[in-house]
PDB file of N, CA and C in Angstrom:
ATOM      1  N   UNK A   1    -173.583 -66.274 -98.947  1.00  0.00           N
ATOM      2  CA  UNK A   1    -172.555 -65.748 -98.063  1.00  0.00           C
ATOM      3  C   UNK A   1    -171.566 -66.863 -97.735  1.00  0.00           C
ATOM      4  N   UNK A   2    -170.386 -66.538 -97.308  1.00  0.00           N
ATOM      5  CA  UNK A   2    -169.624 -67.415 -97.171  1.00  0.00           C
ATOM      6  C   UNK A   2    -169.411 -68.194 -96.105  1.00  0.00           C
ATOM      7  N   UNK A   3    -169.292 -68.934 -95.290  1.00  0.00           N
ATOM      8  CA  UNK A   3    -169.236 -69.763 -94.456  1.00  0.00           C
ATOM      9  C   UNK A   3    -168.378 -69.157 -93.237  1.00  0.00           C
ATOM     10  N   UNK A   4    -167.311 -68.792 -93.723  1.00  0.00           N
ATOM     11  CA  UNK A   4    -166.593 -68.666 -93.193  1.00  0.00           C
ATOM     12  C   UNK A   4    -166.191 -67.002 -92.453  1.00  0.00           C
ATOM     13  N   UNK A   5    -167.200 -66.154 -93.564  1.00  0.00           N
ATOM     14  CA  UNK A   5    -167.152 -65.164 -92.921  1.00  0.00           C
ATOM     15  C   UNK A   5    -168.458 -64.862 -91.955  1.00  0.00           C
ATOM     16  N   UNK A   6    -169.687 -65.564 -92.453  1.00  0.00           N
ATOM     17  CA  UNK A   6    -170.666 -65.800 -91.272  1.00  0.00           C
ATOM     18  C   UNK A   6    -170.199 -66.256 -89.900  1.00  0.00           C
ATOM     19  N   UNK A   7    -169.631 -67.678 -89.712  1.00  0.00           N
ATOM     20  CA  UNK A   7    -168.546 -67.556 -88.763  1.00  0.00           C
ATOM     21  C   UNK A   7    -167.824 -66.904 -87.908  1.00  0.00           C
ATOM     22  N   UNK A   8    -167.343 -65.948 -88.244  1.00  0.00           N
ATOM     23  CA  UNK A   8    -166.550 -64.921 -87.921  1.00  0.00           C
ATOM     24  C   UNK A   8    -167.338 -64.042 -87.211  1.00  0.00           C
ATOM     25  N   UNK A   9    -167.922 -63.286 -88.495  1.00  0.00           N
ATOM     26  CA  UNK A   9    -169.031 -62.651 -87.732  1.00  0.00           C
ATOM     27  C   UNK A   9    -169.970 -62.717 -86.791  1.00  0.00           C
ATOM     28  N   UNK A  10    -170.467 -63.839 -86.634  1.00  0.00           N
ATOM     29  CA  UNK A  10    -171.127 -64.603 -85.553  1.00  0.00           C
ATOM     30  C   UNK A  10    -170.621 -64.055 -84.379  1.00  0.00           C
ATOM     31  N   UNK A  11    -168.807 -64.943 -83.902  1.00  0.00           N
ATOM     32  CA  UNK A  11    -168.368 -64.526 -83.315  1.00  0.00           C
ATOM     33  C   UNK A  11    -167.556 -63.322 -82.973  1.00  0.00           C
ATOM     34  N   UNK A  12    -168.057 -62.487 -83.554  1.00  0.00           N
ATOM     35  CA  UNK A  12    -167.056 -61.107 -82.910  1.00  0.00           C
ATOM     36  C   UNK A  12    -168.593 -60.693 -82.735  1.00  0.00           C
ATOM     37  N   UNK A  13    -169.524 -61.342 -82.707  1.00  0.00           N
ATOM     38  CA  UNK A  13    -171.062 -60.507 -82.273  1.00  0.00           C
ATOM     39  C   UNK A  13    -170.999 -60.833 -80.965  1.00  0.00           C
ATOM     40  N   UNK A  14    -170.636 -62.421 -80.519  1.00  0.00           N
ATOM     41  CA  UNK A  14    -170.791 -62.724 -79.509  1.00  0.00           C
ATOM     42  C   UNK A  14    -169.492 -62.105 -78.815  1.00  0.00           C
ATOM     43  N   UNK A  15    -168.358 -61.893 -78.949  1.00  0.00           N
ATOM     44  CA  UNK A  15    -167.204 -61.576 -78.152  1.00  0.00           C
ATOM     45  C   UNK A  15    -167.674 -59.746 -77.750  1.00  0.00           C
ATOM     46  N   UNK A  16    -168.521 -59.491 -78.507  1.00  0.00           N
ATOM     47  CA  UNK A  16    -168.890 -57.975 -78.457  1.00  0.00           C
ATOM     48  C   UNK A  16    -169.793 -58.375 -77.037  1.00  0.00           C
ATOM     49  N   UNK A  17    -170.862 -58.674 -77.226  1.00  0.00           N
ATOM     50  CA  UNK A  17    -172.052 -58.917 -76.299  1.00  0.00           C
ATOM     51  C   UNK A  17    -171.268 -59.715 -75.134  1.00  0.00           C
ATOM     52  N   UNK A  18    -170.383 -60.529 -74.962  1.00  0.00           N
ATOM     53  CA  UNK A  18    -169.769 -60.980 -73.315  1.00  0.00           C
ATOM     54  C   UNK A  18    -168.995 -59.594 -73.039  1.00  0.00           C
ATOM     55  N   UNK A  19    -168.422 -58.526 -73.567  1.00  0.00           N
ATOM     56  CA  UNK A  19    -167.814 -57.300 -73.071  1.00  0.00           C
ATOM     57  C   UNK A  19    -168.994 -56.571 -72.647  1.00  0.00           C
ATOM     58  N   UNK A  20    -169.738 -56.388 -72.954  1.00  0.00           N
ATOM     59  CA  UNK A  20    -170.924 -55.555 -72.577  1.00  0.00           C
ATOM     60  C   UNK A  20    -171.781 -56.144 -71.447  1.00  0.00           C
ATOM     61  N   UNK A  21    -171.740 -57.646 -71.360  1.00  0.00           N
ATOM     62  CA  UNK A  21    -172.342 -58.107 -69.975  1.00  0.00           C
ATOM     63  C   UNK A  21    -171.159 -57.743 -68.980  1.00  0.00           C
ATOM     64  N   UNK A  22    -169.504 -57.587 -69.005  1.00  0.00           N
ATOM     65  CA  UNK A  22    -168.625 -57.974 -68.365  1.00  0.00           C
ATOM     66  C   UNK A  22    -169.089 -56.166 -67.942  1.00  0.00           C
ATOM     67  N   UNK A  23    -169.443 -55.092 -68.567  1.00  0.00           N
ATOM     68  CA  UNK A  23    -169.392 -53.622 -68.121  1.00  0.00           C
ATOM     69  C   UNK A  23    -170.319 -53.603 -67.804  1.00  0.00           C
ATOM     70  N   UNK A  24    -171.594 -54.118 -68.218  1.00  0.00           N
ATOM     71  CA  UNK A  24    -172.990 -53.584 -67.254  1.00  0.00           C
ATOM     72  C   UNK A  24    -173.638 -54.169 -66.257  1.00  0.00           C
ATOM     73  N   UNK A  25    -173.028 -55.382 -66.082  1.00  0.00           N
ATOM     74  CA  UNK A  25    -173.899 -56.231 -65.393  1.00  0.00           C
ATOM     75  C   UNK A  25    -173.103 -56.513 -64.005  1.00  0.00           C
ATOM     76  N   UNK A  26    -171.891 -56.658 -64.205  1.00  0.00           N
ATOM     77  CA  UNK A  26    -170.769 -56.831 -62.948  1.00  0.00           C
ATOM     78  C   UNK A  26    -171.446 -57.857 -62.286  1.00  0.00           C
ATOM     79  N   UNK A  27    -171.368 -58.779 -62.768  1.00  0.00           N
ATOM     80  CA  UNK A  27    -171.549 -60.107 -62.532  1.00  0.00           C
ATOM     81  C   UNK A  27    -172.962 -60.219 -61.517  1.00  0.00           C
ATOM     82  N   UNK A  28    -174.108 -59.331 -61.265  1.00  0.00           N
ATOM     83  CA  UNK A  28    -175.208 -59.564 -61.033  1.00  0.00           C
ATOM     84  C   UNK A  28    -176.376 -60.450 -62.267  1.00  0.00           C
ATOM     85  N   UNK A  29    -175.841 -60.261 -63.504  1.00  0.00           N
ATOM     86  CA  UNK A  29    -176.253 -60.675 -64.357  1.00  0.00           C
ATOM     87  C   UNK A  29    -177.369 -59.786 -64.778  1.00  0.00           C
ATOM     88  N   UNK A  30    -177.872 -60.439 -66.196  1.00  0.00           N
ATOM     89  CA  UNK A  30    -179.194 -59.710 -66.312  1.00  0.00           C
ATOM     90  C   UNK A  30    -180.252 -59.946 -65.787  1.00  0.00           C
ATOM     91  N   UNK A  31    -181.536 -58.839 -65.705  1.00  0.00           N
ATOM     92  CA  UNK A  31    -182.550 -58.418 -64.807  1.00  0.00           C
ATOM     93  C   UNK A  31    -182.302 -57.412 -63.934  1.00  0.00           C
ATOM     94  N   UNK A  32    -181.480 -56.251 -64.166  1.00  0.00           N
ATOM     95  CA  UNK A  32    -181.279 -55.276 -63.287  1.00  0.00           C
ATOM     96  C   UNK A  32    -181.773 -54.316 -64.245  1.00  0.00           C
ATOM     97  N   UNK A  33    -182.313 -54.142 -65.636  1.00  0.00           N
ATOM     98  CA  UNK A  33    -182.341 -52.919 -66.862  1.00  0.00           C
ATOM     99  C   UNK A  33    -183.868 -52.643 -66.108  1.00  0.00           C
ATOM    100  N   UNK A  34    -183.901 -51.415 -66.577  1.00  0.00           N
ATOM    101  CA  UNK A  34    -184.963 -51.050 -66.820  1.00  0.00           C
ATOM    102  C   UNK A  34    -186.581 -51.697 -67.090  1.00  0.00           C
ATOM    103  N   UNK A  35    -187.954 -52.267 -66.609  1.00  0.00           N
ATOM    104  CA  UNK A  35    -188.775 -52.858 -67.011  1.00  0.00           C
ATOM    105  C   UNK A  35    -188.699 -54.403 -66.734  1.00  0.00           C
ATOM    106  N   UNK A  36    -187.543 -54.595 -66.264  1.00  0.00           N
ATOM    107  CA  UNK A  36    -187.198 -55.724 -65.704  1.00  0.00           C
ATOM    108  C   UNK A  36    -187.915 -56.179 -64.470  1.00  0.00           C
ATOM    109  N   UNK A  37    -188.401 -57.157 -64.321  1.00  0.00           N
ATOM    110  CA  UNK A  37    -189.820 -57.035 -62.833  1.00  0.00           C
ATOM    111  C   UNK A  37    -189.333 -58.291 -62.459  1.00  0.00           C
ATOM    112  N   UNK A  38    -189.221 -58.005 -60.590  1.00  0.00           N
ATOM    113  CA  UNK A  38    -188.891 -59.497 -60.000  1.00  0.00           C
ATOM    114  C   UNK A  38    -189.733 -59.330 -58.857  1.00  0.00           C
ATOM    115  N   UNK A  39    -190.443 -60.595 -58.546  1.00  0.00           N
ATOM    116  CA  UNK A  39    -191.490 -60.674 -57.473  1.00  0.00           C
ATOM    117  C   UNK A  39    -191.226 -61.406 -56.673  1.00  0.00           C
ATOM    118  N   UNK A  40    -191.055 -61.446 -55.282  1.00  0.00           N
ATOM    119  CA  UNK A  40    -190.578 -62.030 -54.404  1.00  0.00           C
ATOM    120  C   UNK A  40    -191.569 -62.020 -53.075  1.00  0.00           C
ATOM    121  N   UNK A  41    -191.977 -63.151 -52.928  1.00  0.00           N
ATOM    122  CA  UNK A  41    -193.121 -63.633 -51.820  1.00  0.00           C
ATOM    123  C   UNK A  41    -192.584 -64.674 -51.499  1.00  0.00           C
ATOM    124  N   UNK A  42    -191.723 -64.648 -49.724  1.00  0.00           N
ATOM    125  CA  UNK A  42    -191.582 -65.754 -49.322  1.00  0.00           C
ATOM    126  C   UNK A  42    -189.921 -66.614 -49.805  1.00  0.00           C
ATOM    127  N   UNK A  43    -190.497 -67.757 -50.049  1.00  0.00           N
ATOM    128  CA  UNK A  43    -189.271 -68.352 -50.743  1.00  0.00           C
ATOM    129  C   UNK A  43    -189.480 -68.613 -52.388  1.00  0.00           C
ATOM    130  N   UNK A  44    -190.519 -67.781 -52.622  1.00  0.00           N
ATOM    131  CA  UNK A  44    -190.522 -67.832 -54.452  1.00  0.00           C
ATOM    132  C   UNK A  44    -190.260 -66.422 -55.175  1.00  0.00           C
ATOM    133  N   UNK A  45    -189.477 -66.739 -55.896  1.00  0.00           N
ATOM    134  CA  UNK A  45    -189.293 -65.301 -57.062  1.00  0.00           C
ATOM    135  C   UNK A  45    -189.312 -65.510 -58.071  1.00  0.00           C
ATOM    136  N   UNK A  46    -189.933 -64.645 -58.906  1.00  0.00           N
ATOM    137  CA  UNK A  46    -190.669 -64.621 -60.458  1.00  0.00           C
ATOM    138  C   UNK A  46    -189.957 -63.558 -60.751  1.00  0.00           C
ATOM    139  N   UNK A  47    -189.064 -64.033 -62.149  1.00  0.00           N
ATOM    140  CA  UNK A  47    -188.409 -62.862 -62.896  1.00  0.00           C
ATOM    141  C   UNK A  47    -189.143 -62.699 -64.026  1.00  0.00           C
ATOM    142  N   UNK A  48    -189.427 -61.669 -64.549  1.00  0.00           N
ATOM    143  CA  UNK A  48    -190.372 -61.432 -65.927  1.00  0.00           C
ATOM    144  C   UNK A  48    -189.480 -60.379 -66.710  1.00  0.00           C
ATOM    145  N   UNK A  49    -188.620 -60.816 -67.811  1.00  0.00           N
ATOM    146  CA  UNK A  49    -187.522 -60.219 -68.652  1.00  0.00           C
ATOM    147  C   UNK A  49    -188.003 -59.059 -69.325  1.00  0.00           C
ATOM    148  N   UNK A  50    -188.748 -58.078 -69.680  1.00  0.00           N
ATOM    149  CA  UNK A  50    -188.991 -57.281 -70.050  1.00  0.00           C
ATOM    150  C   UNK A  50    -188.445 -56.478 -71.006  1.00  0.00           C
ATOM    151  N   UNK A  51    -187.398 -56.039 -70.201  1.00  0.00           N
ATOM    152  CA  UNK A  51    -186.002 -54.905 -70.826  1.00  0.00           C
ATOM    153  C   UNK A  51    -185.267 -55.392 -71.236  1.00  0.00           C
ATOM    154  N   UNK A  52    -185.013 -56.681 -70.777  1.00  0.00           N
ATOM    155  CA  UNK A  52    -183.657 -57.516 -71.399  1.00  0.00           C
ATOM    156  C   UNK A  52    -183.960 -58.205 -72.789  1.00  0.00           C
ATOM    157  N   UNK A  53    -185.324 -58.863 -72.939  1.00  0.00           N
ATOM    158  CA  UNK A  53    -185.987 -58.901 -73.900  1.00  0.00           C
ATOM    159  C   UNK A  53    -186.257 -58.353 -75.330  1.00  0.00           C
ATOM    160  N   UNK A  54    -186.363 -57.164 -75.170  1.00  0.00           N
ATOM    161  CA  UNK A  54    -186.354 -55.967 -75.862  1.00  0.00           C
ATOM    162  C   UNK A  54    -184.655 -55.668 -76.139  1.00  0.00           C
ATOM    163  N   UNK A  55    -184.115 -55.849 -75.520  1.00  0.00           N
ATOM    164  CA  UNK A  55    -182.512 -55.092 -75.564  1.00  0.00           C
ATOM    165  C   UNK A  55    -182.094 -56.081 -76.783  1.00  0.00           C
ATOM    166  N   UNK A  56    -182.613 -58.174 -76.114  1.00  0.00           N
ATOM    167  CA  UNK A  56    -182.261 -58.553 -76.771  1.00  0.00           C
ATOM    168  C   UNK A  56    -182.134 -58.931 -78.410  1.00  0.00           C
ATOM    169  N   UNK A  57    -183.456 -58.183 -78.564  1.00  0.00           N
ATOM    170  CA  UNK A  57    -184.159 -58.213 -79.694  1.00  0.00           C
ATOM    171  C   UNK A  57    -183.878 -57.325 -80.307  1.00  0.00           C
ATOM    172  N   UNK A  58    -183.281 -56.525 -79.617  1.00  0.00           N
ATOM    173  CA  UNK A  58    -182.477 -54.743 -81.115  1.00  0.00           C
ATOM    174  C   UNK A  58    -181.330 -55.325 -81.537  1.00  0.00           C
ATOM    175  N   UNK A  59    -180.916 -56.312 -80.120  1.00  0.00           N
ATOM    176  CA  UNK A  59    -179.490 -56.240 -80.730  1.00  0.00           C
ATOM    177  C   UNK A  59    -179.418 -57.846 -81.758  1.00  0.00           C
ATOM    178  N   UNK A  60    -180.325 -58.394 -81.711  1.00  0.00           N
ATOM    179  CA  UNK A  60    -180.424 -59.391 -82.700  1.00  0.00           C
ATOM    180  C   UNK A  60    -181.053 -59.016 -83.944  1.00  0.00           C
ATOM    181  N   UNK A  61    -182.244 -58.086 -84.382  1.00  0.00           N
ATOM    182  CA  UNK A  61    -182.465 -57.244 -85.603  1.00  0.00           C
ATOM    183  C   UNK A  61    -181.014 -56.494 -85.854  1.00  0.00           C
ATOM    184  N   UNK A  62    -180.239 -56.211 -85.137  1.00  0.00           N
ATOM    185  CA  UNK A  62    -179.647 -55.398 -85.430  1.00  0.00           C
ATOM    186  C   UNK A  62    -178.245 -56.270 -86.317  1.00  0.00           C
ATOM    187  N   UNK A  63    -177.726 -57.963 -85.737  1.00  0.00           N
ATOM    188  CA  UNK A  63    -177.088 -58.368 -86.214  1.00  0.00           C
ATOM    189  C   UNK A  63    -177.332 -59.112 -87.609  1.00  0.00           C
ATOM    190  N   UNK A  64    -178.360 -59.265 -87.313  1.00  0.00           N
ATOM    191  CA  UNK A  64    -179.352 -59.730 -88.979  1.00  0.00           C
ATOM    192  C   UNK A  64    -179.139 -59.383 -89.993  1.00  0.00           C
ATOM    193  N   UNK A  65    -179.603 -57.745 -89.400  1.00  0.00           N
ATOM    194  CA  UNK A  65    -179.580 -56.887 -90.200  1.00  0.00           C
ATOM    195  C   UNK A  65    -178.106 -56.519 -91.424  1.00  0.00           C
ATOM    196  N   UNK A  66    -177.055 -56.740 -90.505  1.00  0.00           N
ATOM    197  CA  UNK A  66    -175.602 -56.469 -90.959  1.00  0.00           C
ATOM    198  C   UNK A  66    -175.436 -57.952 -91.793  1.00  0.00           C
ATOM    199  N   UNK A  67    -175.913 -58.807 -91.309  1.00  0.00           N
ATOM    200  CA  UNK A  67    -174.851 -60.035 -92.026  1.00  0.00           C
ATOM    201  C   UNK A  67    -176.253 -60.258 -93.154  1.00  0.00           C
ATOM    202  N   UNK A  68    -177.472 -59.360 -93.295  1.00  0.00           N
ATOM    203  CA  UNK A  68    -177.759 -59.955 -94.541  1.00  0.00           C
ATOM    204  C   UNK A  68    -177.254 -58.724 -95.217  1.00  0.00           C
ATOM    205  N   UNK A  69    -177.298 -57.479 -94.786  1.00  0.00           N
ATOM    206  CA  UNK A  69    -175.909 -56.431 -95.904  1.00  0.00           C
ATOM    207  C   UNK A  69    -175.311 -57.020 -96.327  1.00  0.00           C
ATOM    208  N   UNK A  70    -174.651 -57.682 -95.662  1.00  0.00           N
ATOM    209  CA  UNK A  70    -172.839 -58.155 -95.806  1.00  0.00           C
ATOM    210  C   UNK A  70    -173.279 -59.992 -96.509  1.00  0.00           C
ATOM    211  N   UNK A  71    -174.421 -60.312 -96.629  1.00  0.00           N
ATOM    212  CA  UNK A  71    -174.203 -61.596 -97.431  1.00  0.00           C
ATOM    213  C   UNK A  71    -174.474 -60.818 -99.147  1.00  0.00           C
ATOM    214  N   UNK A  72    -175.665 -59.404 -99.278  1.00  0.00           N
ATOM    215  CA  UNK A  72    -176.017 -59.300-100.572  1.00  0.00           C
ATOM    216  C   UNK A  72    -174.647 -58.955-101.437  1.00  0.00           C
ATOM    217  N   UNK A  73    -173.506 -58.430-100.867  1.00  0.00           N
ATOM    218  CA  UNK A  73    -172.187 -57.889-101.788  1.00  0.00           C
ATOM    219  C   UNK A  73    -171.885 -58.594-102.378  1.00  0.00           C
TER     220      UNK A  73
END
């Protein structure tokens, strides 16, 4: 594949994924999805990523997936 279009692609994955934190998250960030678990006793809190985890992981099979399509042409 070419350098330069890996590159590219890379980034319009990432310019995709900061629009989608900028609409779902409204600047609480992630840990608000679904399965997402935060424990709070006191002055300690334990975040355990769950959903975000998982989200992050479709959407990284999912970019894989395209740029090894797009390297076999």
């Amino acid at each position: 594949m070419n350098p330069g279009r890996f590159l590219i692609s890379v980034g319009l994955f990432l310019i995709l994924l900061g629009l989608l934190f900028l609409l779902f998250f409204r600047g609480e960030g992630p840990g608000r999805l679904p399965f997402d678990v935060v424990i709070s006793k006191g002055n300690i809190r334990i975040y355990i990523f769950l959903g975000t985890s998982v989200l992050l992981s479709l959407l990284l099979t999912l970019l894989f997936h395209i740029l090894y399509t797009l390297g076999r042409k």
